[in-house]
Protein backbone atom coordinates (compact mmCIF):
# COMPACT_ATOMS: atom_id res chain seq x y z
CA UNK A 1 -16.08 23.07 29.82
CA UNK A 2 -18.31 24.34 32.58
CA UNK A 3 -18.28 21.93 35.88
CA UNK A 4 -19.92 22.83 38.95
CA UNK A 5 -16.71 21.24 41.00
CA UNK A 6 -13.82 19.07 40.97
CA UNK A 7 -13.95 16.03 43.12
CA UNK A 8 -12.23 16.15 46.69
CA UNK A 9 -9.82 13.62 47.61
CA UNK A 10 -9.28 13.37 51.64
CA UNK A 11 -6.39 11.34 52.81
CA UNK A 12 -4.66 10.82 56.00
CA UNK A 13 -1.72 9.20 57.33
CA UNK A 14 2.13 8.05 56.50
CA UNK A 15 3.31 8.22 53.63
CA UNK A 16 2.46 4.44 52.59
CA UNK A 17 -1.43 4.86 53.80
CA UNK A 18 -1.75 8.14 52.60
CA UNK A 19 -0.54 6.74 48.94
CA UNK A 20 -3.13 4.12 49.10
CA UNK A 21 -6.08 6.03 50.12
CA UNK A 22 -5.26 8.43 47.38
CA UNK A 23 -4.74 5.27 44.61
CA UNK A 24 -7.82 3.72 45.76
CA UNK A 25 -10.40 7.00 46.13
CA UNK A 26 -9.17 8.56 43.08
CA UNK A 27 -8.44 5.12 40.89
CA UNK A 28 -11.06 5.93 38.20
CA UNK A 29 -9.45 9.59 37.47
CA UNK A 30 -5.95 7.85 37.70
CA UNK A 31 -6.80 4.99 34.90
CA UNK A 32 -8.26 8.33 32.91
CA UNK A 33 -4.73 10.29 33.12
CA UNK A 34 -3.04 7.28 32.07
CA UNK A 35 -4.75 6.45 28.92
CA UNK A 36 -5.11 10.35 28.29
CA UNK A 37 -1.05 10.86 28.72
CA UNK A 38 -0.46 7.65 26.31
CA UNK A 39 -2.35 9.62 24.05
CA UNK A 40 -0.45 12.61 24.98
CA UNK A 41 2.75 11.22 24.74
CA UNK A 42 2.63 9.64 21.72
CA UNK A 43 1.37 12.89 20.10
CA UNK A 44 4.20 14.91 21.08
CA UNK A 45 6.69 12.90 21.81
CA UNK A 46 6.11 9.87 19.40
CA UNK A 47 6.42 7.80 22.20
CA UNK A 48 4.60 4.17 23.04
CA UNK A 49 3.98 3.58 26.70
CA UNK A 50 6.89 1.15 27.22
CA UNK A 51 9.19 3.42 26.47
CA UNK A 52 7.39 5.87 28.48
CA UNK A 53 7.61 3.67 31.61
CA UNK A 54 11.23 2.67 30.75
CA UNK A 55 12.29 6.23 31.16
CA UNK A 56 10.25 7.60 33.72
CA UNK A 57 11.78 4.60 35.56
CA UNK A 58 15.06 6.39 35.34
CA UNK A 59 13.88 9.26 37.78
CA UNK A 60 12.68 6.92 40.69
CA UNK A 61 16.72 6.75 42.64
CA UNK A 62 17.15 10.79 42.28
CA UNK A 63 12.79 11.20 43.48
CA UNK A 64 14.38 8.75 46.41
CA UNK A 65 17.12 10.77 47.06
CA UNK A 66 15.55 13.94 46.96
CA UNK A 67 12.10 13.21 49.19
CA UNK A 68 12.12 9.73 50.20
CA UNK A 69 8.22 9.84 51.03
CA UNK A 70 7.48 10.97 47.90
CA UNK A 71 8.61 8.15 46.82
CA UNK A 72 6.73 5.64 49.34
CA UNK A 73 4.03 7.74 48.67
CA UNK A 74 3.57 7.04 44.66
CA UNK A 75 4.53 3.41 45.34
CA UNK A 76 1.22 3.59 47.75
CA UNK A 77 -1.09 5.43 44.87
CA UNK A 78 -0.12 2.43 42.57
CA UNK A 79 -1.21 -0.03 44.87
CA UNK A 80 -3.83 1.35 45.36
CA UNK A 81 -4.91 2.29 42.30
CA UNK A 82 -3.67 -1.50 40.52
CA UNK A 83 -1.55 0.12 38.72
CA UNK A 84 2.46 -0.26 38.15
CA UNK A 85 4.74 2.13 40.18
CA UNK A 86 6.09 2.86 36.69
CA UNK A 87 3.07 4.47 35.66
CA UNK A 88 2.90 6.65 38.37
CA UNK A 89 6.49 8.12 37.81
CA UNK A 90 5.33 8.64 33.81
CA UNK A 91 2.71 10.84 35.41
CA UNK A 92 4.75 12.70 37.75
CA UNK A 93 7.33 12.98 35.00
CA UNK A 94 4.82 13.70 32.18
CA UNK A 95 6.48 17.92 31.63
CA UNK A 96 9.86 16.44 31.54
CA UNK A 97 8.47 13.44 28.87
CA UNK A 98 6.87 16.13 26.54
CA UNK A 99 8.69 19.03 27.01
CA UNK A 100 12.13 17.63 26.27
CA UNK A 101 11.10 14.85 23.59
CA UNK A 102 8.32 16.52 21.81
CA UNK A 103 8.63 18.01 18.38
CA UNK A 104 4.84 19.50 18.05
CA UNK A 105 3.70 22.18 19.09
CA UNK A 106 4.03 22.71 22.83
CA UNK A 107 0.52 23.85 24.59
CA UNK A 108 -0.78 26.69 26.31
CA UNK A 109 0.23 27.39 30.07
CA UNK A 110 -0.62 29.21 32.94
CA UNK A 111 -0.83 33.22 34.02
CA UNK A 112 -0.74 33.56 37.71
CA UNK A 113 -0.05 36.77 40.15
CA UNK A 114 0.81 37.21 43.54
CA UNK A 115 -0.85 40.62 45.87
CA UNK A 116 0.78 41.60 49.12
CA UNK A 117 -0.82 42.89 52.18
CA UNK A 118 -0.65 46.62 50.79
CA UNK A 119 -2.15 45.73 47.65
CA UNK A 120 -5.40 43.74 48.67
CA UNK A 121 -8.62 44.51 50.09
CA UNK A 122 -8.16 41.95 52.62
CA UNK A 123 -4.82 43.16 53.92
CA UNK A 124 -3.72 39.68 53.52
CA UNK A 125 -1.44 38.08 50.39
CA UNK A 126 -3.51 36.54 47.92
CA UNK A 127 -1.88 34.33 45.41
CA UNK A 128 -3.79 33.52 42.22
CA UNK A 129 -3.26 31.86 39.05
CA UNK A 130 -5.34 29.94 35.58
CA UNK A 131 -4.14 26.83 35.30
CA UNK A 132 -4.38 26.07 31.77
CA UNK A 133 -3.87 22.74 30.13
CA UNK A 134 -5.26 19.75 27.43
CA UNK A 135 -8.59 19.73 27.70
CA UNK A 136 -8.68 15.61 28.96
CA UNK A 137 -7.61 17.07 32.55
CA UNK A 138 -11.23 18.62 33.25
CA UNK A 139 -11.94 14.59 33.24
CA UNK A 140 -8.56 13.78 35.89
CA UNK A 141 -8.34 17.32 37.68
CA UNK A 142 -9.42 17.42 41.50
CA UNK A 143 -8.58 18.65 45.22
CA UNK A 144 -6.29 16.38 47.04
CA UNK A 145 -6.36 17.29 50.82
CA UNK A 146 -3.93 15.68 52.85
CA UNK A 147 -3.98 15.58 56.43
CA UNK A 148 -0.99 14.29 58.49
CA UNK A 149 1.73 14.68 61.47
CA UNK A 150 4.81 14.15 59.52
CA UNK A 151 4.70 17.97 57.92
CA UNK A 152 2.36 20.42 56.69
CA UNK A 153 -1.47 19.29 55.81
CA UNK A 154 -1.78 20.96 52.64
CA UNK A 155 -4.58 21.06 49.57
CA UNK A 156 -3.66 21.18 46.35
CA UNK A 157 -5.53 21.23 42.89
CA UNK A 158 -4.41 18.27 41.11
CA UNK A 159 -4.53 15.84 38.10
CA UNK A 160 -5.07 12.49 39.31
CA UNK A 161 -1.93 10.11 40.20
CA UNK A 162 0.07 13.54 40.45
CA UNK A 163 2.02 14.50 43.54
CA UNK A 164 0.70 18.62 43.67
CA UNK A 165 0.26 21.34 42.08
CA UNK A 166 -1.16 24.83 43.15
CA UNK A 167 -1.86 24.67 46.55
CA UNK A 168 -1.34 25.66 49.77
CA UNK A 169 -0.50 24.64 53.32
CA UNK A 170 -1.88 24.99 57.38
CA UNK A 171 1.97 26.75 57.88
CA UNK A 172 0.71 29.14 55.54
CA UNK A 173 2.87 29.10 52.29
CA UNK A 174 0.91 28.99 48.97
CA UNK A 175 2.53 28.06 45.45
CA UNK A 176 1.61 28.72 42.31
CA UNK A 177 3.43 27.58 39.24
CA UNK A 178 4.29 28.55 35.20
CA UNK A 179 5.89 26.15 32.83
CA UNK A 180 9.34 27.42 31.33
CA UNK A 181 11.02 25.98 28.38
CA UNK A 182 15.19 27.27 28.33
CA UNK A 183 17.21 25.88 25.48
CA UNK A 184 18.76 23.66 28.44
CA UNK A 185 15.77 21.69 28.72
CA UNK A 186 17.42 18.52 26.97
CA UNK A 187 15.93 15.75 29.43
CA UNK A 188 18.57 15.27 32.00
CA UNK A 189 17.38 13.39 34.73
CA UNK A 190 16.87 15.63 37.71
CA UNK A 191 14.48 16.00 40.74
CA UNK A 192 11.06 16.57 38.48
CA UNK A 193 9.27 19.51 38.39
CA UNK A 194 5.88 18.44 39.67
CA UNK A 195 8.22 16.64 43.12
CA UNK A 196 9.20 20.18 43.49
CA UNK A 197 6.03 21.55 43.29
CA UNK A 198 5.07 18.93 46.13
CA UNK A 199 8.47 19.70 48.30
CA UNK A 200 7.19 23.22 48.53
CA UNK A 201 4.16 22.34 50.37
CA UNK A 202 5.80 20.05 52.37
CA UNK A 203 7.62 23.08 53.63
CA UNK A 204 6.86 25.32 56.82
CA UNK A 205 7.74 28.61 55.26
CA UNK A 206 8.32 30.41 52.16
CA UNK A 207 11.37 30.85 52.05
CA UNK A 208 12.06 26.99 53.29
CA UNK A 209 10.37 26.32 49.87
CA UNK A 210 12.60 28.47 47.81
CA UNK A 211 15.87 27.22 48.90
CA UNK A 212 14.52 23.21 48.18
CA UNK A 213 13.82 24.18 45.28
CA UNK A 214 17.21 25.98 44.31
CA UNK A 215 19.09 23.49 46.10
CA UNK A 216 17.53 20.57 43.58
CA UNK A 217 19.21 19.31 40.78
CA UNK A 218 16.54 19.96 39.01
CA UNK A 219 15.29 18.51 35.91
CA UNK A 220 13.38 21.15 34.16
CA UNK A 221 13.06 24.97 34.27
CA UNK A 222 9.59 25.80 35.96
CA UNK A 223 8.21 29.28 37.66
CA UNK A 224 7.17 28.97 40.93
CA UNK A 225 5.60 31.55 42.77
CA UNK A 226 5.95 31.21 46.26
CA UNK A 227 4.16 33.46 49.39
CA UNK A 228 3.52 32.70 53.02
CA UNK A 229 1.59 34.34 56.12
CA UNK A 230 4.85 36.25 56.92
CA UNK A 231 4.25 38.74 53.79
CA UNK A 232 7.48 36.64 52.43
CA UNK A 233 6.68 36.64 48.51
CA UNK A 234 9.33 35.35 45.82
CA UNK A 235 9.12 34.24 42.28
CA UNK A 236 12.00 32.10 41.24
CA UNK A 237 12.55 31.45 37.33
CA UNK A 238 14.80 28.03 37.07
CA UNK A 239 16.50 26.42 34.72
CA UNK A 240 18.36 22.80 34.62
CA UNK A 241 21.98 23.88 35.67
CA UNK A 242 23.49 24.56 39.29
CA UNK A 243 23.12 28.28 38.98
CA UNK A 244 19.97 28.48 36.92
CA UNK A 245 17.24 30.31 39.32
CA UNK A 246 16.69 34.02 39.38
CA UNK A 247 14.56 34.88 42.18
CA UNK A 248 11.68 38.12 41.48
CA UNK A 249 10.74 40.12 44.09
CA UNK A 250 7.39 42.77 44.13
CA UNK A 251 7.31 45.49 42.75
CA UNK A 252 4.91 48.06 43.57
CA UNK A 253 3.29 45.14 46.24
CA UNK A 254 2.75 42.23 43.34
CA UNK A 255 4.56 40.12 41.00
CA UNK A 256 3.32 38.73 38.12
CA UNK A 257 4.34 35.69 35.80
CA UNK A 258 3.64 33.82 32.31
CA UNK A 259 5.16 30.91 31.11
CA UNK A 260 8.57 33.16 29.44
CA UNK A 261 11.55 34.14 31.25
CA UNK A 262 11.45 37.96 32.61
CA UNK A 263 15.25 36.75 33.32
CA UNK A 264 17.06 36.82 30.20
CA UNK A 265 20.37 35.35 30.91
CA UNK A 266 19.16 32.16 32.04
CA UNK A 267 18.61 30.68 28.84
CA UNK A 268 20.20 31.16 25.04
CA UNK A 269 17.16 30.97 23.79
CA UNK A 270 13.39 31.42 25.20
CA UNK A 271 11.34 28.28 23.49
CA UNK A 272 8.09 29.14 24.94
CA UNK A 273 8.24 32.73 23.87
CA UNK A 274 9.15 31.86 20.56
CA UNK A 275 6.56 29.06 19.90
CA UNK A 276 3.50 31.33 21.91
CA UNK A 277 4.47 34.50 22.02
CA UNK A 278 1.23 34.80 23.65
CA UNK A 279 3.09 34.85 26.94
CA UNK A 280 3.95 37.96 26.66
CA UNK A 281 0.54 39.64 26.33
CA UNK A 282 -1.05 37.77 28.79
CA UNK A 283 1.36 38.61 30.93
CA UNK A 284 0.79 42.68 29.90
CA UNK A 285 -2.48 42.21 30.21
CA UNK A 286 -2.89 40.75 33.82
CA UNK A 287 0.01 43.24 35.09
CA UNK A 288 -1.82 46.65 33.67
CA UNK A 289 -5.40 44.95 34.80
CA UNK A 290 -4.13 44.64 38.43
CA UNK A 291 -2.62 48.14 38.07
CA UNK A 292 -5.99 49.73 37.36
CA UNK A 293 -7.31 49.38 41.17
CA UNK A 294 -4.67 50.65 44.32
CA UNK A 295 -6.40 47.82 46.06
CA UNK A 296 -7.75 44.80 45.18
CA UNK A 297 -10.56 42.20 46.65
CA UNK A 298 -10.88 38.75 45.95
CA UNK A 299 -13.85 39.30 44.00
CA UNK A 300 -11.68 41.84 41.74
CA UNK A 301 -8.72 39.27 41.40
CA UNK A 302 -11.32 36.70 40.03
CA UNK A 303 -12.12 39.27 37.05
CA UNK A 304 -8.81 39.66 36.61
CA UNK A 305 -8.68 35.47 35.91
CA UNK A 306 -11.39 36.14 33.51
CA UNK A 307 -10.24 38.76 30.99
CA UNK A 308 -10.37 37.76 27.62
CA UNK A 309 -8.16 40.10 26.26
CA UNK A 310 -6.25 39.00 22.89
CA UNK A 311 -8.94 35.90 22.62
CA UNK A 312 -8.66 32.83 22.03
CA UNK A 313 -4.86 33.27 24.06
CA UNK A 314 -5.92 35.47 26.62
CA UNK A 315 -5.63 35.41 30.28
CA UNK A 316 -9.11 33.36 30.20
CA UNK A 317 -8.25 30.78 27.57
CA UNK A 318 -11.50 28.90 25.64
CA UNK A 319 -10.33 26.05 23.43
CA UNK A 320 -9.29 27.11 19.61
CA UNK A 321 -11.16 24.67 17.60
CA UNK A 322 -8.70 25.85 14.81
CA UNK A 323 -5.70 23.73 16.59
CA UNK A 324 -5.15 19.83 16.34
CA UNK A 325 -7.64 18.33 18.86
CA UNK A 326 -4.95 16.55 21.01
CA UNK A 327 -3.32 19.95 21.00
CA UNK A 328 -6.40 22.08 22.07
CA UNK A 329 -5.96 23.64 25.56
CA UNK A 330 -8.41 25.92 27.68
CA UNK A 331 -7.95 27.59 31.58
CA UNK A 332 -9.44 24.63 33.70
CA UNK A 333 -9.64 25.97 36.71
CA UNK A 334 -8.96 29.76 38.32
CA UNK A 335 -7.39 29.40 41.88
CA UNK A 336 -7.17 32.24 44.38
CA UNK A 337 -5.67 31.78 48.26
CA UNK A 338 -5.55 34.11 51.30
CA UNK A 339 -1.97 32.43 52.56
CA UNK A 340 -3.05 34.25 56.17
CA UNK A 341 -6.87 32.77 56.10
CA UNK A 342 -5.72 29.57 54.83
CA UNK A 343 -8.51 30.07 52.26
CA UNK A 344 -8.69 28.54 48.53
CA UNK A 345 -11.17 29.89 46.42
CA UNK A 346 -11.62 27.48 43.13
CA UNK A 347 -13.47 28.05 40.00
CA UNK A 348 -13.26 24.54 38.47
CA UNK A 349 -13.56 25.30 34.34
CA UNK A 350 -13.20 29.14 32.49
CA UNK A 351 -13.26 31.88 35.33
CA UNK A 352 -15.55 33.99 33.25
CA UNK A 353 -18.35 31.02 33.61
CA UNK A 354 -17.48 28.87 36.46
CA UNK A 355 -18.90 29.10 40.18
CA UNK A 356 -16.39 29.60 42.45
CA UNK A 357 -15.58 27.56 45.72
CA UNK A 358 -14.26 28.31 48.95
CA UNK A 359 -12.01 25.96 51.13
CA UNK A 360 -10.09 26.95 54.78
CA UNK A 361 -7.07 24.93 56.05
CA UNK A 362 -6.97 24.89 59.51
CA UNK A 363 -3.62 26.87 60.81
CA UNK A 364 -0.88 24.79 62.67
């Protein structure tokens, strides 16, 4: 599981040539998602692609609706790739697929945190999370930058063919993310999560981002974790109704999430928490490790990503060779961002083991 570094994507342009470049420079990591989510899909959902493709079909008028270039732009990654649009939307649509058809055993998810000025050694927020996922995306993960004059440039860690994920933007606002699983999550089709994840980096502030994303008829509940250069820092729990978000504010100058609701009326029942109940020490255990220091350096936020606390589901996950292999997850990468510096520091693979990266974003 130890890489040296994701591949870098660089794209340019309107939507349409932007979608290309990305289809065409990243087509061998996009053929690799799709035959790894057919896998995927078929383990947890029981699934065959055609019906995959049939009903991630369904979200392309409400993905039009909501962020028309989004839309141009996955047509674009298709063609470039030589791939069907369909395919695309399956992969941009793959949370809603398993989490609201699947019957197994849902997998492990993210930890993440979020330091304001007060609280870090740089005087700047610093945003941080493990992404944690199937073990196939250490073969499709890697670092889309975009460049372009129609919003915010913006880099984002990735899996191939997918719109965004944690990233951050030259206005300054940086995202991280959590999967949530309410007892609402019946597969309604909605904007998807990972187009929201995308519509917050095409936004100019922080708070721009979090009313997008409660404004969405949104398909899925999701954590975001939103900061910008401003010292603006909100984490909003959602769920798939009109009044489903909850917005968390810092406490003591941080916030920090898991994949379970810290909100308990907005769901009957927490599925996450009850299937890994996990959750709930990780997120113990990267609240009292950030508690042990008044202030905290970038260096001391990326031992924080590799505590191992409550192994093999700690904050630093290594696979468990005791699950199902298509059901065996691990942290693949460890992302930390200065919001102010425009900086993205990346471990690609376990924190504890990985070298980490740096990357600046020019400002606006």
């Amino acid at each position: 599981m130890h890489r040296t570094s994701f591949p870098v994507v660089r794209v340019a342009g309107p939507p349409a040539d932007r979608g290309k470049q990305y289809g065409l420079l990243a087509r061998t990591r996009i053929h690799r998602s799709i035959s790894a989510y057919q896998r995927v899909f078929e383990h947890y959902a029981g699934w065959d692609w055609t019906t995959v493709r049939a009903h991630a079909a369904g979200y392309r008028d409400v993905i039009g609706d909501f962020a028309p270039a989004s839309l141009i732009e996955m047509r674009g990654i298709a063609e470039g790739a030589g791939v069907d649009v369909e395919e695309i939307l399956a992969l941009n649509t793959r949370s809603e697929i398993m989490f609201h058809a699947g019957n197994k055993d849902i997998p492990h998810e993210c930890t993440s945190l979020t330091l304001l000025p007060e609280r870090s050694a740089t005087g700047t927020t610093l945003l941080a999370q493990n992404w944690d996922w199937l073990l196939h995306s250490m073969d499709t993960a890697m670092l889309l930058e975009v460049t372009r004059d129609d919003g915010p440039s913006f880099v984002t860690l990735v899996e191939a063919g997918l719109l965004a994920k944690v990233g951050m933007n030259d206005a300054g606002v940086g995202l991280c993310t959590n999967t949530l699983v309410s007892d609402g999550d019946e597969g309604r089709i909605g904007v998807p999560y990972h187009v929201l994840l995308r519509a917050a980096l095409d936004s100019t502030s922080g708070r721009e981002a979090a009313e997008t994303i409660t404004g969405a008829e949104r398909a899925l509940s999701a954590n975001y974790l939103i900061a910008d250069d401003t010292g603006f820092a909100a984490d909003l729990e959602t769920a798939p109704r009109a009044d489903g978000v909850r917005v968390l504010t810092p406490v003591e100058g941080q916030i920090t999430h898991a994949n379970h609701f810290r909100s308990t009326d907005l769901t009957g029942e927490d599925l996450y928490a009850r299937r890994k109940p996990h959750t709930l020490t990780r997120l113990r255990n990267v609240t009292e490790s950030l508690s042990e220091r008044p202030s905290l350096s970038v260096d001391d936020v990326k031992k924080v990503l590799a505590d191992h606390q409550d192994s093999p589901s700690s904050v630093c996950q290594h696979p468990n060779e005791d699950m199902h292999e298509r059901e065996r997850t691990a942290t693949i990468a460890g992302v930390i961002m200065d919001v102010s510096g425009r900086t993205m520091h990346l471990a690609a693979g376990r924190p504890c083991v990985a070298r980490w990266e740096t990357r600046t974003l020019a400002p606006r």
